[in-house]
N, C-alpha and C. Protein backbone atom coordinates (compact mmCIF):
# COMPACT_ATOMS: atom_id res chain seq x y z
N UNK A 1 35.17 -3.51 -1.02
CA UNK A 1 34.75 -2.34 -0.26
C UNK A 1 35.52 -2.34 1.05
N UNK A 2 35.95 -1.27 1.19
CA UNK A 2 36.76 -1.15 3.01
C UNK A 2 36.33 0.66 3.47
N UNK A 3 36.30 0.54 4.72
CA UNK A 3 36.35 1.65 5.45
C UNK A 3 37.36 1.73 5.80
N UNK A 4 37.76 3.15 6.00
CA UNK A 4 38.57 3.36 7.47
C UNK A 4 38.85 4.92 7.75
N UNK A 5 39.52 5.12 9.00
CA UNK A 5 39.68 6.60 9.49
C UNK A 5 41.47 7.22 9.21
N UNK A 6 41.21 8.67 8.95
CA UNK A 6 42.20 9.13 8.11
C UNK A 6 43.18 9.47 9.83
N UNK A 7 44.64 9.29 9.32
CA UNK A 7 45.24 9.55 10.44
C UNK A 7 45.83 10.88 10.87
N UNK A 8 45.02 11.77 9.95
CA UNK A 8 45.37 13.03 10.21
C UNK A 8 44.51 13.65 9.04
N UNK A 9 44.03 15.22 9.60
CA UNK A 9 43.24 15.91 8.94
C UNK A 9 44.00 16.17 7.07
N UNK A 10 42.88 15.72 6.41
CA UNK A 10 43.17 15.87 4.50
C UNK A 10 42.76 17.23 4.28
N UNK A 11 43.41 18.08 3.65
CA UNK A 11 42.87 19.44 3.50
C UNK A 11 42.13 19.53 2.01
N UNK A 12 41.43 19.87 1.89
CA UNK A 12 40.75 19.87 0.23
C UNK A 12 41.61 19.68 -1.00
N UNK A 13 42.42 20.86 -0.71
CA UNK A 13 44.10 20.14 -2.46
C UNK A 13 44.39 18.60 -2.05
N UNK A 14 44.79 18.08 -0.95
CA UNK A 14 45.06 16.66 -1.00
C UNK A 14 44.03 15.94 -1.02
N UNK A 15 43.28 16.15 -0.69
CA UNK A 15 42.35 15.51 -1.21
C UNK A 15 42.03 15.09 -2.81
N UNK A 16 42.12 16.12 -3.08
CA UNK A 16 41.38 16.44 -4.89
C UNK A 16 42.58 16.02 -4.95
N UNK A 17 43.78 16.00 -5.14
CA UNK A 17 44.98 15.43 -5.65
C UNK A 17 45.42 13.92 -4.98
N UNK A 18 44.80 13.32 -4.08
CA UNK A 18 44.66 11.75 -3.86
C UNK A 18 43.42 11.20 -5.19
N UNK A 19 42.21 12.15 -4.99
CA UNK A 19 41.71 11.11 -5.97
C UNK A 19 42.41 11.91 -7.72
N UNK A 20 42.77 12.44 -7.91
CA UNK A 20 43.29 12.81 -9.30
C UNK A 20 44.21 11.51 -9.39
N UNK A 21 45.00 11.26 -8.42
CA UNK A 21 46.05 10.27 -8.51
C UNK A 21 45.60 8.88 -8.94
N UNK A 22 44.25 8.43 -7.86
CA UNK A 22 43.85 7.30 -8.21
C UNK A 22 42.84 7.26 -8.87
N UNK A 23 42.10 8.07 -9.84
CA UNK A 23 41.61 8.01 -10.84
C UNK A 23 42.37 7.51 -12.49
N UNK A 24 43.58 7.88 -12.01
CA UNK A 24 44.70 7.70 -13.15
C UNK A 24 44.92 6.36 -13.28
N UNK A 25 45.44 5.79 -11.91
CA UNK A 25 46.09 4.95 -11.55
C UNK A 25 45.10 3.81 -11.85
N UNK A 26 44.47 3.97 -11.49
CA UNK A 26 43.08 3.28 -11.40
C UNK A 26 42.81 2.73 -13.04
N UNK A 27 42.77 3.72 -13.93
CA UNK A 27 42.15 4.02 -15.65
C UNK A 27 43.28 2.65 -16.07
N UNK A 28 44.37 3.07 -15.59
CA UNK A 28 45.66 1.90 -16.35
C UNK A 28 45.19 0.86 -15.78
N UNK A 29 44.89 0.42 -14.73
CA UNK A 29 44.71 -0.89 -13.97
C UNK A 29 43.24 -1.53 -14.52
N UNK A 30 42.53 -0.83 -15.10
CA UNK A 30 41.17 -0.96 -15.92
C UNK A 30 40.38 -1.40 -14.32
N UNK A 31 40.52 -0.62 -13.40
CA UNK A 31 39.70 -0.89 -11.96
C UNK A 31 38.56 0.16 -11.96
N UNK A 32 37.62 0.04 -11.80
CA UNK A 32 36.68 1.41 -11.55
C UNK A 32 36.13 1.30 -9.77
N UNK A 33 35.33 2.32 -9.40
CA UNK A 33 34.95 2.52 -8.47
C UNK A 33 34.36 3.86 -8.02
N UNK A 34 34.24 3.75 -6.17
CA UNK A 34 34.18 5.29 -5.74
C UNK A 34 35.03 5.24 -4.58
N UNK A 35 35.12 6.62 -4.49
CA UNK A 35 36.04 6.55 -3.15
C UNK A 35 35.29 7.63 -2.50
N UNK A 36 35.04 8.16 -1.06
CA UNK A 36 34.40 8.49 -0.04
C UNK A 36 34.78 9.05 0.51
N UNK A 37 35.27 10.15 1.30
CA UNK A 37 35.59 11.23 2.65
C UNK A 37 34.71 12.24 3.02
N UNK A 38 34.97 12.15 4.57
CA UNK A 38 33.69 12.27 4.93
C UNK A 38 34.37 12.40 6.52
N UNK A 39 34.22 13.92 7.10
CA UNK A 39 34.54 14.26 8.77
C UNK A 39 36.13 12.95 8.84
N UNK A 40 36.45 12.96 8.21
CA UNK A 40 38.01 11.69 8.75
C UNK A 40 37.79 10.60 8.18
N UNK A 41 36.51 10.53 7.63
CA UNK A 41 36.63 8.61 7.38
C UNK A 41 36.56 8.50 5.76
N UNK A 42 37.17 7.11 4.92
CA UNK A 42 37.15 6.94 3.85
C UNK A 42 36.26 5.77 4.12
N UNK A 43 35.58 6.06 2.59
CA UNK A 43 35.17 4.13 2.38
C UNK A 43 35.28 4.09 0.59
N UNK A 44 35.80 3.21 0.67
CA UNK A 44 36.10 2.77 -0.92
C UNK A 44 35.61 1.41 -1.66
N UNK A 45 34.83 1.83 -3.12
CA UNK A 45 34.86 0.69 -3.79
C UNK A 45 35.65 0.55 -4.41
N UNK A 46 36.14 -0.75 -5.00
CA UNK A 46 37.35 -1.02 -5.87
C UNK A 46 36.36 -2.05 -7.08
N UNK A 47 36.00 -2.33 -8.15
CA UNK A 47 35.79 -3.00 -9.24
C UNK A 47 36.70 -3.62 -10.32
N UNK A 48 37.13 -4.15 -10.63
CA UNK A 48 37.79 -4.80 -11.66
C UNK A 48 38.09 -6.57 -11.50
N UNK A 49 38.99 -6.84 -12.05
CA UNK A 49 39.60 -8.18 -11.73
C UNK A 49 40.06 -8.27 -10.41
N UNK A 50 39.82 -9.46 -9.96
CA UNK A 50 39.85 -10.01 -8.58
C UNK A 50 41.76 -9.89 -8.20
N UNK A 51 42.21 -10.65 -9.15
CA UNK A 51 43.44 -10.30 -9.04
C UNK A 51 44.38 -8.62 -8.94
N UNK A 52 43.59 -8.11 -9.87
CA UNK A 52 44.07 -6.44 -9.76
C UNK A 52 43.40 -5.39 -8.79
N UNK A 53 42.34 -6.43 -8.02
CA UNK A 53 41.74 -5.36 -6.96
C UNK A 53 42.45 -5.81 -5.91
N UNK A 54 42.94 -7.11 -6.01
CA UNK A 54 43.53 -7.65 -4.70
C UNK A 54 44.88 -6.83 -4.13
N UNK A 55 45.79 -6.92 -5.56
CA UNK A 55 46.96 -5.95 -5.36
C UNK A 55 46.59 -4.73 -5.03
N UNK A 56 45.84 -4.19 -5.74
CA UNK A 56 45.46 -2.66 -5.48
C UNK A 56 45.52 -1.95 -3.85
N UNK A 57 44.36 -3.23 -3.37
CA UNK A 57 44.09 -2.98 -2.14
C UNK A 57 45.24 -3.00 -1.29
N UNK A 58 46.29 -4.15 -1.33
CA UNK A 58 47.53 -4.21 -0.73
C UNK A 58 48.30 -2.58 -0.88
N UNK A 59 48.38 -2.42 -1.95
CA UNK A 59 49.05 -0.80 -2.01
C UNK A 59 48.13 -0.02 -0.99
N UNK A 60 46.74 -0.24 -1.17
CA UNK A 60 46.00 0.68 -0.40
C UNK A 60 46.31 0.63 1.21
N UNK A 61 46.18 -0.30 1.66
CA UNK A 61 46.25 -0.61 3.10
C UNK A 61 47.99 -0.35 3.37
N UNK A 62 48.85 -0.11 2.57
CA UNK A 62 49.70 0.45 3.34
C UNK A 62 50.34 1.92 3.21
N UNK A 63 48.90 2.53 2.92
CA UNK A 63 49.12 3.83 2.75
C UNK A 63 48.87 4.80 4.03
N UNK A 64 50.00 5.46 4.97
CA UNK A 64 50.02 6.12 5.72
C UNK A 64 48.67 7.38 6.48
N UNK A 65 48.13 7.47 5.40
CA UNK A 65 47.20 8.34 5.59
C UNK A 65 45.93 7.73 6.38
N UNK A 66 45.98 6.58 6.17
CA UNK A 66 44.57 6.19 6.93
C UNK A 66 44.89 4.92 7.90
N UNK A 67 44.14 4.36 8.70
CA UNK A 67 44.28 3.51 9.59
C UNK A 67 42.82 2.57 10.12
N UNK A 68 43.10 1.37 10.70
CA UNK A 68 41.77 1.15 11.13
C UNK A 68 41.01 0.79 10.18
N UNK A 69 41.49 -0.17 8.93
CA UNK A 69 40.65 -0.26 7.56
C UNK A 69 40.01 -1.91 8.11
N UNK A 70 38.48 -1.66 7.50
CA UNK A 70 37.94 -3.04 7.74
C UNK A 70 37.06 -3.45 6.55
């Protein structure tokens, strides 16, 4: 699980097309979860293997859009 705040306003299509993306992405990696937005802020669960949530998250945290993840 991590929070954090988006570094710039998500407009509804990117939005719905971030999680379309990682719903996909996600299905191959056999990871489930939820993901959260909300006034700027995300919070995300990640589920699967320890090893494939670990990477996951690494992709996650260096994704431009958000900042401030804890």
């Amino acid at each position: 699980v991590y929070t954090s705040t988006a570094t710039r306003e998500l407009p509804p299509a990117e939005l719905r097309e971030l999680l379309r993306g990682s719903r996909k992405r996600n299905a191959w990696r056999g990871v489930t979860g939820l993901l959260a937005y909300h006034d700027g802020l995300f919070m995300q669960v990640m589920e699967g293997p320890s090893e494939t949530v670990n990477a996951l998250f690494q992709e996650v945290a260096r994704d431009d859009r958000h900042s401030g993840i804890l």
